[in-house]
PDB file of N, CA and C in Angstrom:
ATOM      1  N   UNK A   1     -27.160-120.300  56.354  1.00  0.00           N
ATOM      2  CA  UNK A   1     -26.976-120.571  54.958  1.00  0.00           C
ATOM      3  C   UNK A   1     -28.295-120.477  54.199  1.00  0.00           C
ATOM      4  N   UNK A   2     -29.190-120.721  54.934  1.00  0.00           N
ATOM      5  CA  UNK A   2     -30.768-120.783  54.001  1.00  0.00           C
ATOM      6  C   UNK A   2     -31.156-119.192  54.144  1.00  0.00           C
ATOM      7  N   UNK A   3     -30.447-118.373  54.738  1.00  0.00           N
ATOM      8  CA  UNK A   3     -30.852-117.095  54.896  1.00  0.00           C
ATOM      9  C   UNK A   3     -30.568-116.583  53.050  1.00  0.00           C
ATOM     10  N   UNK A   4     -29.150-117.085  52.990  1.00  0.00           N
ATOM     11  CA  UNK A   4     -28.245-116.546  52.302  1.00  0.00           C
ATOM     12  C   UNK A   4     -28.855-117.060  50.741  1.00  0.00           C
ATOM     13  N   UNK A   5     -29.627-118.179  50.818  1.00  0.00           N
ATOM     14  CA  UNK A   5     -29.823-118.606  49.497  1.00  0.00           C
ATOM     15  C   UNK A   5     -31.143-118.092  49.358  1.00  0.00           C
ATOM     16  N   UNK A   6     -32.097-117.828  50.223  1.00  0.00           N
ATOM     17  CA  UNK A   6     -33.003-117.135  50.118  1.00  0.00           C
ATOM     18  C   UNK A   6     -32.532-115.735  49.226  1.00  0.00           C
ATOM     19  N   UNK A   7     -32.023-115.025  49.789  1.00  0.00           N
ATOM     20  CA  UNK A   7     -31.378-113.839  49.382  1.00  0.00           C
ATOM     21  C   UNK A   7     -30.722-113.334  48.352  1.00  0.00           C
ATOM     22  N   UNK A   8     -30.332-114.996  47.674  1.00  0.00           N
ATOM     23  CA  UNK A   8     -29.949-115.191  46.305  1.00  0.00           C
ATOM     24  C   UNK A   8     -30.963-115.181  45.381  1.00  0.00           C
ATOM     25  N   UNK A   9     -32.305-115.833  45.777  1.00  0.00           N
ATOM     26  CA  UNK A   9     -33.508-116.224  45.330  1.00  0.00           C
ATOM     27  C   UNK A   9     -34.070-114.989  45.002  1.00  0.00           C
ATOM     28  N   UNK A  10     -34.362-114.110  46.245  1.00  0.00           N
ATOM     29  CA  UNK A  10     -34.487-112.573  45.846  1.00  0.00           C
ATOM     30  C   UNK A  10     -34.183-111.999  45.396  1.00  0.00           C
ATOM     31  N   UNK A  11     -32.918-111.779  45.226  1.00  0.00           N
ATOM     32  CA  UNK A  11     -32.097-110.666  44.107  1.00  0.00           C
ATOM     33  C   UNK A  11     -32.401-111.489  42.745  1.00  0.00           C
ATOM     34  N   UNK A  12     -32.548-112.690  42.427  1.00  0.00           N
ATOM     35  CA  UNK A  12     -32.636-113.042  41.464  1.00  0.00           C
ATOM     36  C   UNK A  12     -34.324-113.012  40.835  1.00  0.00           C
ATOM     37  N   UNK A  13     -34.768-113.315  41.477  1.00  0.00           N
ATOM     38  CA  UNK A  13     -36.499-112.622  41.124  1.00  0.00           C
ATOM     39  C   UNK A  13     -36.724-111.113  40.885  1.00  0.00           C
ATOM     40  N   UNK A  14     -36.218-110.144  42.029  1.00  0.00           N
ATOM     41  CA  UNK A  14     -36.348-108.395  41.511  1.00  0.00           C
ATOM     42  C   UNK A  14     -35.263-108.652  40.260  1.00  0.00           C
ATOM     43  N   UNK A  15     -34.537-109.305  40.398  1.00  0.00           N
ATOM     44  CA  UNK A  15     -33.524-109.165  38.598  1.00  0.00           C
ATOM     45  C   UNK A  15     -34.862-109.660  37.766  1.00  0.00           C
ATOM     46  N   UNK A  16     -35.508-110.974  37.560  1.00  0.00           N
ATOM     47  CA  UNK A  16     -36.195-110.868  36.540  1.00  0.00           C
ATOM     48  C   UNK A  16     -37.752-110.012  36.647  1.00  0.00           C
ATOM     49  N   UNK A  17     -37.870-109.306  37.073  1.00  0.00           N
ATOM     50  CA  UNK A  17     -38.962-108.883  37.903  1.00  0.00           C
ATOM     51  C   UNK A  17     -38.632-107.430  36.974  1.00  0.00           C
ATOM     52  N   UNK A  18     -37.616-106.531  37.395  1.00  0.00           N
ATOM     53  CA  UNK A  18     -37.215-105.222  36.590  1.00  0.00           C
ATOM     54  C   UNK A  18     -36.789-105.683  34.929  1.00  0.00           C
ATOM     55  N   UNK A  19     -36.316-106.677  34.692  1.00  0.00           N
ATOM     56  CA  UNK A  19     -36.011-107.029  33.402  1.00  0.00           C
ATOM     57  C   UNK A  19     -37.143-107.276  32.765  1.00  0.00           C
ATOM     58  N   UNK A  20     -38.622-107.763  33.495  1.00  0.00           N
ATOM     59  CA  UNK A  20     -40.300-107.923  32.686  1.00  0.00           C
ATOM     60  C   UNK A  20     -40.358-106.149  32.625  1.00  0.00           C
ATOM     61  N   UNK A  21     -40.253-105.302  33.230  1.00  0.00           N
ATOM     62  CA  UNK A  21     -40.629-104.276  33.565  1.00  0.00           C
ATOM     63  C   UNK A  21     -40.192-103.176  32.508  1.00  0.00           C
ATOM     64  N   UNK A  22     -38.599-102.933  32.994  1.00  0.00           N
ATOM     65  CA  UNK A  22     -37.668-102.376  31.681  1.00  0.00           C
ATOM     66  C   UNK A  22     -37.201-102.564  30.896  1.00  0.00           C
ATOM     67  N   UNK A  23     -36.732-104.587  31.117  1.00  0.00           N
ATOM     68  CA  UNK A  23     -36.013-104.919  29.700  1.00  0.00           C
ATOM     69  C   UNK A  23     -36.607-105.024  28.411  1.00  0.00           C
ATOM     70  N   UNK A  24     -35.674-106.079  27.497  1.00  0.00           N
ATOM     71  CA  UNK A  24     -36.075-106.267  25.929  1.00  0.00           C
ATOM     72  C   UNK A  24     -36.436-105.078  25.239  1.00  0.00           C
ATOM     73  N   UNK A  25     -36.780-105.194  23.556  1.00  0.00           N
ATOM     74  CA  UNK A  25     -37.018-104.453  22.794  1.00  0.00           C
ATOM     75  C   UNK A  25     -38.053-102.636  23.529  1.00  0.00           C
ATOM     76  N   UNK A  26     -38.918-102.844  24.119  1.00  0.00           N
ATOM     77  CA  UNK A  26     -39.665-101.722  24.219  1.00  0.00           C
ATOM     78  C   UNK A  26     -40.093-101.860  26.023  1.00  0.00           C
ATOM     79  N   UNK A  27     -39.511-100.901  26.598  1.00  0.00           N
ATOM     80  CA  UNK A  27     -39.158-101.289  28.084  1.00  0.00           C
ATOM     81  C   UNK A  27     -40.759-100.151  28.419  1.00  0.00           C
ATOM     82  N   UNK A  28     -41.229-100.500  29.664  1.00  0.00           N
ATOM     83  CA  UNK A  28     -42.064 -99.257  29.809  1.00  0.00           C
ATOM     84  C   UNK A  28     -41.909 -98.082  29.993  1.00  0.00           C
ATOM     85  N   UNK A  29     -40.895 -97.644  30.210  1.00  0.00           N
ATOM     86  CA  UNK A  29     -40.721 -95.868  29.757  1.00  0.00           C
ATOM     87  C   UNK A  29     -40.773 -95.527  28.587  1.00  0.00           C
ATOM     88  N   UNK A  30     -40.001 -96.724  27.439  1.00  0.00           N
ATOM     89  CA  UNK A  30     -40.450 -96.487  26.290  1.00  0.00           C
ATOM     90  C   UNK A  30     -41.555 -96.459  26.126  1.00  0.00           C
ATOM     91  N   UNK A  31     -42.887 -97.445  26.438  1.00  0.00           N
ATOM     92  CA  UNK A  31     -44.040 -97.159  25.601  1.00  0.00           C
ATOM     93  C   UNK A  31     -44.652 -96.163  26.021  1.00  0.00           C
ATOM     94  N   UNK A  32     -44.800 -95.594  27.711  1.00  0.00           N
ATOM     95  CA  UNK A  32     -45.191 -94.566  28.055  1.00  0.00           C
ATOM     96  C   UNK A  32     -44.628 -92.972  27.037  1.00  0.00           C
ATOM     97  N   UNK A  33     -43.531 -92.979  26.464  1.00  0.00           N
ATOM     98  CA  UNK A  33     -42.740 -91.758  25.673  1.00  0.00           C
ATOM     99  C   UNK A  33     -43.548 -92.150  24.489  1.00  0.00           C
ATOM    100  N   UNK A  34     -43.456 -92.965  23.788  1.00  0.00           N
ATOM    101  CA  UNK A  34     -44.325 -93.025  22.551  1.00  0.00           C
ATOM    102  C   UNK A  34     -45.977 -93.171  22.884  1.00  0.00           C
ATOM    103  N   UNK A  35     -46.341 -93.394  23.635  1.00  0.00           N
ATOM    104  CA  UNK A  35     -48.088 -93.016  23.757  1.00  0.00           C
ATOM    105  C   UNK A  35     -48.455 -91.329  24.119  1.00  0.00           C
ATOM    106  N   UNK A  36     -47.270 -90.985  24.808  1.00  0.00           N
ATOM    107  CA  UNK A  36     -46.977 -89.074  24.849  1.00  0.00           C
ATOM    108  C   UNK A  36     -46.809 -88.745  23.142  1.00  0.00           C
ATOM    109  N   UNK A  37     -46.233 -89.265  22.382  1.00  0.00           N
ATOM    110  CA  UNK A  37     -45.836 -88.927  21.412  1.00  0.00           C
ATOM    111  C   UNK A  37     -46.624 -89.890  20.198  1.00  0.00           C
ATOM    112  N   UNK A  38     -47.841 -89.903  20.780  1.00  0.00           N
ATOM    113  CA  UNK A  38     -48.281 -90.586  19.858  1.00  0.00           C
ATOM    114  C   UNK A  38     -49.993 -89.427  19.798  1.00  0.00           C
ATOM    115  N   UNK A  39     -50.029 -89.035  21.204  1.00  0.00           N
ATOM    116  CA  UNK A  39     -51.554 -87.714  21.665  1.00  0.00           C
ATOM    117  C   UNK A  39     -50.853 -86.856  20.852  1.00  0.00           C
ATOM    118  N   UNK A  40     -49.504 -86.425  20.854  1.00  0.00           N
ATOM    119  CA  UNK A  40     -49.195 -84.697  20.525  1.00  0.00           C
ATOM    120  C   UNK A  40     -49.446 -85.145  18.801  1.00  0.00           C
ATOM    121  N   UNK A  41     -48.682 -86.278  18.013  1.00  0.00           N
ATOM    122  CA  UNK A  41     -49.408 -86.282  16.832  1.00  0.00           C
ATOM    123  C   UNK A  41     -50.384 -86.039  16.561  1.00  0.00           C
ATOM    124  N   UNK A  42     -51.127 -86.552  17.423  1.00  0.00           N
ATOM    125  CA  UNK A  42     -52.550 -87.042  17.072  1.00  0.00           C
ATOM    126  C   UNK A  42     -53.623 -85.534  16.942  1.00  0.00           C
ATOM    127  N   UNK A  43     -52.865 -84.444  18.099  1.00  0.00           N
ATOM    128  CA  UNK A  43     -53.231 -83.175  17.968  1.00  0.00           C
ATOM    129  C   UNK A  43     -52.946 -82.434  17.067  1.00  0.00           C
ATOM    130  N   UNK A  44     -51.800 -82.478  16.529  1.00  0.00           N
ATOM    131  CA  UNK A  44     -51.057 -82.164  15.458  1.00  0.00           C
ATOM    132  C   UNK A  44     -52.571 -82.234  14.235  1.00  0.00           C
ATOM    133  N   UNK A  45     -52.113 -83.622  14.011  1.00  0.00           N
ATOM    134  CA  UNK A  45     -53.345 -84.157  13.139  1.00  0.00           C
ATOM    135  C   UNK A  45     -54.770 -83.424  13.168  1.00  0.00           C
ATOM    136  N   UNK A  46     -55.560 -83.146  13.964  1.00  0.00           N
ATOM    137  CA  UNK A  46     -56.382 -82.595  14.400  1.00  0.00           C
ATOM    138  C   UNK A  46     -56.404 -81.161  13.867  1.00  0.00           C
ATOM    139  N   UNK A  47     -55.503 -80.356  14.361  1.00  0.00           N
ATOM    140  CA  UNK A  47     -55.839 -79.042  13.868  1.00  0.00           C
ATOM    141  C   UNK A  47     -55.160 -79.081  12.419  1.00  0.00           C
ATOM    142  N   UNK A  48     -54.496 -79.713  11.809  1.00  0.00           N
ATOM    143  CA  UNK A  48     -53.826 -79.514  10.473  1.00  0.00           C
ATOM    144  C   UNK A  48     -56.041 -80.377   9.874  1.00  0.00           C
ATOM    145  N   UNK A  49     -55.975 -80.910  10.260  1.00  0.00           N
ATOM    146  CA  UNK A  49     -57.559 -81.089   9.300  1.00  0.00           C
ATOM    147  C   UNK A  49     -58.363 -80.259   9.413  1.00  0.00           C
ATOM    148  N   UNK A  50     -58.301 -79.369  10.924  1.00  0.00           N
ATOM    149  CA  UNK A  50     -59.130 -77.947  11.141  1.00  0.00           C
ATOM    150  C   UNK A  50     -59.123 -76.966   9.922  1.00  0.00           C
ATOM    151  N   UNK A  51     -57.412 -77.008   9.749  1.00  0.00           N
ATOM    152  CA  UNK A  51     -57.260 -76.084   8.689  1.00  0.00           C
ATOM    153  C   UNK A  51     -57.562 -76.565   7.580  1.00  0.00           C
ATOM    154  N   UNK A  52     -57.844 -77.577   6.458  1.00  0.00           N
ATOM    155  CA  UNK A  52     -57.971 -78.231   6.170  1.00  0.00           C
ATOM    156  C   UNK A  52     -59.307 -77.947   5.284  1.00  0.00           C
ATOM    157  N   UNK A  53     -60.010 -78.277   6.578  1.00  0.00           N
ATOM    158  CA  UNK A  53     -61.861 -78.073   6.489  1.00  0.00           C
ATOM    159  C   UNK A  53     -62.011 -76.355   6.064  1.00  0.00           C
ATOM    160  N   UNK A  54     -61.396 -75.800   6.322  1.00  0.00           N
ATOM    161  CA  UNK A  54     -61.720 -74.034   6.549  1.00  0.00           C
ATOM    162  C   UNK A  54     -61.105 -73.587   5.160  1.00  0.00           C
ATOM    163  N   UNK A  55     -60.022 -74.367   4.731  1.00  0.00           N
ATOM    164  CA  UNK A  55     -59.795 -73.903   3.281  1.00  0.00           C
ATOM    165  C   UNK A  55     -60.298 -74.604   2.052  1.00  0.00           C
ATOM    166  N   UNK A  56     -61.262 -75.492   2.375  1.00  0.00           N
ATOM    167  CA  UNK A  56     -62.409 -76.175   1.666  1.00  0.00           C
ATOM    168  C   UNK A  56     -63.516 -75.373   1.564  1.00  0.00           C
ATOM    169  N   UNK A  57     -64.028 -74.891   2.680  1.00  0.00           N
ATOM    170  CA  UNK A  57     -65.303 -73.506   3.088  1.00  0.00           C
ATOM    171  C   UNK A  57     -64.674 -72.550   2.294  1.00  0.00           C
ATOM    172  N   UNK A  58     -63.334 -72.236   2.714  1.00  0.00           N
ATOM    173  CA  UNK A  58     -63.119 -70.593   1.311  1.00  0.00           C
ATOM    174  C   UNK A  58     -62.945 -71.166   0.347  1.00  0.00           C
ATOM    175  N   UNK A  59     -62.839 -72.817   0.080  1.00  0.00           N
ATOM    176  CA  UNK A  59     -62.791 -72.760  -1.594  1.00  0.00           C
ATOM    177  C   UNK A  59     -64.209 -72.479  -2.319  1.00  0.00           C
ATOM    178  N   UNK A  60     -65.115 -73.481  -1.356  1.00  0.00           N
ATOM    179  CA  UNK A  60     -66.677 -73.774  -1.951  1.00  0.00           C
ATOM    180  C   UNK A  60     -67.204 -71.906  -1.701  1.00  0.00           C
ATOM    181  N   UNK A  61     -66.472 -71.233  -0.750  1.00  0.00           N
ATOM    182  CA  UNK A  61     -67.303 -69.750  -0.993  1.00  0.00           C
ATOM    183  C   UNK A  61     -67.071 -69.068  -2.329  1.00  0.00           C
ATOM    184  N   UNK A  62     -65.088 -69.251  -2.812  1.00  0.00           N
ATOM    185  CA  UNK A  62     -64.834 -68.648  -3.491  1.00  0.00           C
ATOM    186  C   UNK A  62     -65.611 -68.830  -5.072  1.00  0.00           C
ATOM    187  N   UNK A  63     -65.423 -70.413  -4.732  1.00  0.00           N
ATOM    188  CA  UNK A  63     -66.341 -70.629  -5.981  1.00  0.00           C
ATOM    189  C   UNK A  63     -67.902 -70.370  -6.227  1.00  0.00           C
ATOM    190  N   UNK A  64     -68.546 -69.852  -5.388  1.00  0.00           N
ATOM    191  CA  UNK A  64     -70.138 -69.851  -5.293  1.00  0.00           C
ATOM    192  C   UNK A  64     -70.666 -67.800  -5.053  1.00  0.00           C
ATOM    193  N   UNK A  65     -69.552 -67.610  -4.171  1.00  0.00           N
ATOM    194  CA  UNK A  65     -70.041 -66.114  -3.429  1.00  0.00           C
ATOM    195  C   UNK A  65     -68.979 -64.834  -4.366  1.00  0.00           C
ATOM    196  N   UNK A  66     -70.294 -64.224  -5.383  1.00  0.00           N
ATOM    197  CA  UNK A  66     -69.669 -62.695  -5.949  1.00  0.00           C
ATOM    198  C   UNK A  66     -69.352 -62.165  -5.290  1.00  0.00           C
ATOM    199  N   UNK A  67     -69.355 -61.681  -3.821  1.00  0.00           N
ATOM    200  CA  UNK A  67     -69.240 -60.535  -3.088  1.00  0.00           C
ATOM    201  C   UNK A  67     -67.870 -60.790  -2.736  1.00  0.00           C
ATOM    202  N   UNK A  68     -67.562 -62.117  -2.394  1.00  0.00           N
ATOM    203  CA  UNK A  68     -65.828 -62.340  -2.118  1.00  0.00           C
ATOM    204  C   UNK A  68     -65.250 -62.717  -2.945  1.00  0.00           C
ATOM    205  N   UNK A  69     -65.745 -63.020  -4.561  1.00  0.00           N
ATOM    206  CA  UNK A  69     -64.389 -63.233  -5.938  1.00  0.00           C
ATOM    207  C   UNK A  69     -64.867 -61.526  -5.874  1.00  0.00           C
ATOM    208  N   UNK A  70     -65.626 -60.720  -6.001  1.00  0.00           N
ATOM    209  CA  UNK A  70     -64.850 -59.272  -6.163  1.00  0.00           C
ATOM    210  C   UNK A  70     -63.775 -58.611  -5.009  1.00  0.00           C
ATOM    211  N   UNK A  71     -64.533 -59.297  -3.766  1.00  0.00           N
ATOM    212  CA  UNK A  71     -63.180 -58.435  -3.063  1.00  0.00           C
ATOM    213  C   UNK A  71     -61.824 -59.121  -3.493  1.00  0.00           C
ATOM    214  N   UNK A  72     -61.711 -60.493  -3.512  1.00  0.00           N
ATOM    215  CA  UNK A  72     -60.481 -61.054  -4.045  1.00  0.00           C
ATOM    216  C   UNK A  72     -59.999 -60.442  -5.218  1.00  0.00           C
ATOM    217  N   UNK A  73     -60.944 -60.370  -6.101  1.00  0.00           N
ATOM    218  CA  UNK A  73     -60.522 -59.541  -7.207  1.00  0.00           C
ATOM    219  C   UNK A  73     -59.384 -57.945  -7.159  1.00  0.00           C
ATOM    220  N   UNK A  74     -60.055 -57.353  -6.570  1.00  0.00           N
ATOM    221  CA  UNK A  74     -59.970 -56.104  -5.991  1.00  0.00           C
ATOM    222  C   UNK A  74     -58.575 -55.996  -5.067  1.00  0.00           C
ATOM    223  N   UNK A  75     -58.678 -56.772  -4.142  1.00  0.00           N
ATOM    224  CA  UNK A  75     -57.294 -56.633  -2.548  1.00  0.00           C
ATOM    225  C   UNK A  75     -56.021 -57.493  -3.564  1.00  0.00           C
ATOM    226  N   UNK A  76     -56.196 -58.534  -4.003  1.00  0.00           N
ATOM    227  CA  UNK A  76     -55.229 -59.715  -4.678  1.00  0.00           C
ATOM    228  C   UNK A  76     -54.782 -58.757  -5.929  1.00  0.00           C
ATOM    229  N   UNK A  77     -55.741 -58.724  -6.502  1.00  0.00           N
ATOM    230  CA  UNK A  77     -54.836 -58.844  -8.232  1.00  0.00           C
ATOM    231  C   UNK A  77     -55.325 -56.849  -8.579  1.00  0.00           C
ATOM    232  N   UNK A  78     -55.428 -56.155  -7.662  1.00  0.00           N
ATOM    233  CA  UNK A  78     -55.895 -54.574  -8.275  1.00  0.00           C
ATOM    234  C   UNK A  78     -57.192 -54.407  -9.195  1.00  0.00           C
ATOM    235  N   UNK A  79     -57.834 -55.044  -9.475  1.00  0.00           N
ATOM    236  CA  UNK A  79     -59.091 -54.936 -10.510  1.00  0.00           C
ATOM    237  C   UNK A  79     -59.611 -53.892 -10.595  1.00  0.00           C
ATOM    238  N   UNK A  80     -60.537 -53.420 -10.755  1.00  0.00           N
ATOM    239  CA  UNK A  80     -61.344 -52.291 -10.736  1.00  0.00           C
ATOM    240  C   UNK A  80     -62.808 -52.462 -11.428  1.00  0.00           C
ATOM    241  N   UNK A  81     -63.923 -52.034 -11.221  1.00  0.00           N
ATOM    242  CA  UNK A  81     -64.642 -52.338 -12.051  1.00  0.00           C
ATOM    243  C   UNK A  81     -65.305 -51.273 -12.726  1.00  0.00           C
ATOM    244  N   UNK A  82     -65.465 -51.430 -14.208  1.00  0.00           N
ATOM    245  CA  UNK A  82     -65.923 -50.383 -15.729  1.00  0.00           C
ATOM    246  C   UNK A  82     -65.221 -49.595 -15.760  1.00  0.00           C
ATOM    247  N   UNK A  83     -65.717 -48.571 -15.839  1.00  0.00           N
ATOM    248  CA  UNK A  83     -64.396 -46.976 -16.865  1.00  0.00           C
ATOM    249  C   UNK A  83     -64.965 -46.011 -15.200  1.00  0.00           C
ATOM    250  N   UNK A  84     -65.426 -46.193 -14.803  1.00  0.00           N
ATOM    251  CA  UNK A  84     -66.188 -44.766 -13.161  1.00  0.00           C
ATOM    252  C   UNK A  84     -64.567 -45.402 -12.209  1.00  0.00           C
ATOM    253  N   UNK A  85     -63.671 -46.348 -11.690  1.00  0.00           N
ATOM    254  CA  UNK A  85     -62.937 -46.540 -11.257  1.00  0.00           C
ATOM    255  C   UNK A  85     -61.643 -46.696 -12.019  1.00  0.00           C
ATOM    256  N   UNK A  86     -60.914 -46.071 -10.658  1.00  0.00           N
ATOM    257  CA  UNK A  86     -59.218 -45.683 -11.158  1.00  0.00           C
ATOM    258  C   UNK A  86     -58.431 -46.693 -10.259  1.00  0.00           C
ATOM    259  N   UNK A  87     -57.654 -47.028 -10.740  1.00  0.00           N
ATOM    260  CA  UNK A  87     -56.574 -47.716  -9.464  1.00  0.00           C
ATOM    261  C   UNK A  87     -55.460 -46.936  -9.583  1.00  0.00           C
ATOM    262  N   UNK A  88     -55.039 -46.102  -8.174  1.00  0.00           N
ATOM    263  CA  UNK A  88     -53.960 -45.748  -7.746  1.00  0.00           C
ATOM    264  C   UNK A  88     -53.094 -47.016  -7.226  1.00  0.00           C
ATOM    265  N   UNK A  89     -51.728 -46.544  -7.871  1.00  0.00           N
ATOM    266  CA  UNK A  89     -50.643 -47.498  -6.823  1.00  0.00           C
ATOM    267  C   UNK A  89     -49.669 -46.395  -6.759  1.00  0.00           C
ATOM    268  N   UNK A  90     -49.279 -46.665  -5.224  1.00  0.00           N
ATOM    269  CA  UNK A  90     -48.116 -45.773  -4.900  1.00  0.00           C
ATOM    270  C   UNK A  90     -46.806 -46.591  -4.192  1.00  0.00           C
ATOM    271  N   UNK A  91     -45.760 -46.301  -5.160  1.00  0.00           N
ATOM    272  CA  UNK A  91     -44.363 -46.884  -5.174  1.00  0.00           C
ATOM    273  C   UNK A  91     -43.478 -46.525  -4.294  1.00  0.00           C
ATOM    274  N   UNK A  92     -42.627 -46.972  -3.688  1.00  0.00           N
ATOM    275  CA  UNK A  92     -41.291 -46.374  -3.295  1.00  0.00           C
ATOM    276  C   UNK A  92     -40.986 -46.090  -4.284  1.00  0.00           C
ATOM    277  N   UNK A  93     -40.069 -44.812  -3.990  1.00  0.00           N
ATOM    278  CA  UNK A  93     -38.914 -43.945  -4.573  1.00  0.00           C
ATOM    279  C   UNK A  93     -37.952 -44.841  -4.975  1.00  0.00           C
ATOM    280  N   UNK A  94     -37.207 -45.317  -6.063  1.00  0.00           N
ATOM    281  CA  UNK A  94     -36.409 -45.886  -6.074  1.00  0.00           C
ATOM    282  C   UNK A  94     -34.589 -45.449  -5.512  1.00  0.00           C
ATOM    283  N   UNK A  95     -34.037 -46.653  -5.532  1.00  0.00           N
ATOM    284  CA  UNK A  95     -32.447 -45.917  -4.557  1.00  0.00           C
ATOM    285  C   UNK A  95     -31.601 -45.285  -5.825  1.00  0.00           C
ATOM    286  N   UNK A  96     -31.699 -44.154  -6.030  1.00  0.00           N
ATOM    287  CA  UNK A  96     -30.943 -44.042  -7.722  1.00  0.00           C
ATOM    288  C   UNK A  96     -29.476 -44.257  -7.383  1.00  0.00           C
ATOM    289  N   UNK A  97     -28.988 -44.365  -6.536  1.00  0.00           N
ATOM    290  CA  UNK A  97     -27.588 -44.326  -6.541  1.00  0.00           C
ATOM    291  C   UNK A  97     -27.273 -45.810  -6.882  1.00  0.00           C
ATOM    292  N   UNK A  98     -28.520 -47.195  -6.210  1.00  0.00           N
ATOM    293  CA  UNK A  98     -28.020 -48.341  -6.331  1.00  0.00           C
ATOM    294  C   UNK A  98     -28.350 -48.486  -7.738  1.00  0.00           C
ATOM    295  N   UNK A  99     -29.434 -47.659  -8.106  1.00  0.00           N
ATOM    296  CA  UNK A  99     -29.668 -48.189 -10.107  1.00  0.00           C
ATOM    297  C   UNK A  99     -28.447 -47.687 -10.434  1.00  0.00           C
ATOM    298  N   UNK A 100     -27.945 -46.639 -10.497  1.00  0.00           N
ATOM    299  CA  UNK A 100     -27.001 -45.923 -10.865  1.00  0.00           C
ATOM    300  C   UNK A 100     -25.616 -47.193 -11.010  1.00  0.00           C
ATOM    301  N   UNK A 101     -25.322 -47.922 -10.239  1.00  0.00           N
ATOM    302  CA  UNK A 101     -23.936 -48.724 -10.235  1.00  0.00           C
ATOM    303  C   UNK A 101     -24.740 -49.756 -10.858  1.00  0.00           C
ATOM    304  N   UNK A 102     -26.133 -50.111 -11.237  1.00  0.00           N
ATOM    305  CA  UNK A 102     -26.494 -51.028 -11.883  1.00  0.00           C
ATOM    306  C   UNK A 102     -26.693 -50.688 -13.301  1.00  0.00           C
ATOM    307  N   UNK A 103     -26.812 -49.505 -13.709  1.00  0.00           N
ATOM    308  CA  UNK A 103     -26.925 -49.107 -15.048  1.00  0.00           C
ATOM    309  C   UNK A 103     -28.091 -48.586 -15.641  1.00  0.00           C
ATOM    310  N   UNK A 104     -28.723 -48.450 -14.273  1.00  0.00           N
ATOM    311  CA  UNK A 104     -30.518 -48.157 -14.390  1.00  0.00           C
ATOM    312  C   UNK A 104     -30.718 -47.121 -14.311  1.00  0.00           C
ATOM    313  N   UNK A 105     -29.943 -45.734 -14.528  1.00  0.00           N
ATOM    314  CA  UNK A 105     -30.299 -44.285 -14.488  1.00  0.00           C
ATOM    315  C   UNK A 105     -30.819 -43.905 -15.515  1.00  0.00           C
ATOM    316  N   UNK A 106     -31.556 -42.683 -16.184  1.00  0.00           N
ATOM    317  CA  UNK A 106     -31.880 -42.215 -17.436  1.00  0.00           C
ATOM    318  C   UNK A 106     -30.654 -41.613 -17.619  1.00  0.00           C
ATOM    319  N   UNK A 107     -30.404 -41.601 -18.703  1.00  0.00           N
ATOM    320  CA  UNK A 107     -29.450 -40.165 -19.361  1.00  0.00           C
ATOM    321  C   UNK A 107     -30.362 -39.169 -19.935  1.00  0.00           C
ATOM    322  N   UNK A 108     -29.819 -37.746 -19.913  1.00  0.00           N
ATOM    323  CA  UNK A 108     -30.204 -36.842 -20.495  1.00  0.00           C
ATOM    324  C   UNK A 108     -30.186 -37.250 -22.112  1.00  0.00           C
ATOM    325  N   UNK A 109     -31.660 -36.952 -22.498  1.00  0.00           N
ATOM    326  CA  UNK A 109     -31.646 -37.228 -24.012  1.00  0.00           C
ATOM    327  C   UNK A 109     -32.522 -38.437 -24.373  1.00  0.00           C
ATOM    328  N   UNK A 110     -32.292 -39.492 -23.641  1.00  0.00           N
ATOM    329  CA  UNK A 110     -32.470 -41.017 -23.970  1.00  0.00           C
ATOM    330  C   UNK A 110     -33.427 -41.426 -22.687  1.00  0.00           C
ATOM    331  N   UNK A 111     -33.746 -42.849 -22.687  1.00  0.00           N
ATOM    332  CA  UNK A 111     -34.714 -43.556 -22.368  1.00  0.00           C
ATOM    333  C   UNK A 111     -33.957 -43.989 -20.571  1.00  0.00           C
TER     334      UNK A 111
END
């Protein structure tokens, strides 16, 4: 009989023993999943300020360095600089059949 209550004693200690371990509000697998998920933020975080910092550097260049507000000038918005430069742009062909059901053809005569 003292085997048996022993044995009661035991199962009842590993019961509160796994219940310190896994039970209540935040069991340890939980905190182990949120401290995983607390590094990958944290990396997250990290390179979003990388980027961050680097579009601060092209702001302070854009604002300080001629050589890159002209190329911006130039690649972004077509600029050109004085009357010695031309800007070519070359278009697609438009689909005349789809202007055509839209109402966008010329007529002979008119605009």
């Amino acid at each position: 009989m003292a085997w048996a209550r022993r044995a009661v004693l035991a199962a009842i200690g590993l019961g509160v023993a796994a219940f310190a371990v896994e039970g209540g509000e935040y069991g340890t697998s939980d905190l182990l999943a949120q401290r995983a998920r607390r590094r990958a933020l944290q990396a997250e975080v990290d390179s979003l300020q990388t980027d961050v910092d680097s579009l601060r550097a092209l702001e302070r260049r854009l604002a300080t360095d001629p050589a890159l507000q002209e190329r911006v000038a130039r690649e972004e918005f077509g600029m050109v600089r004085g009357e010695k430069e031309l800007l070519y742009r070359f278009a697609e062909p438009r689909d005349t059949a789809a202007a055509g059901r839209a109402g966008l053809t010329r007529r002979p005569g008119g605009l």
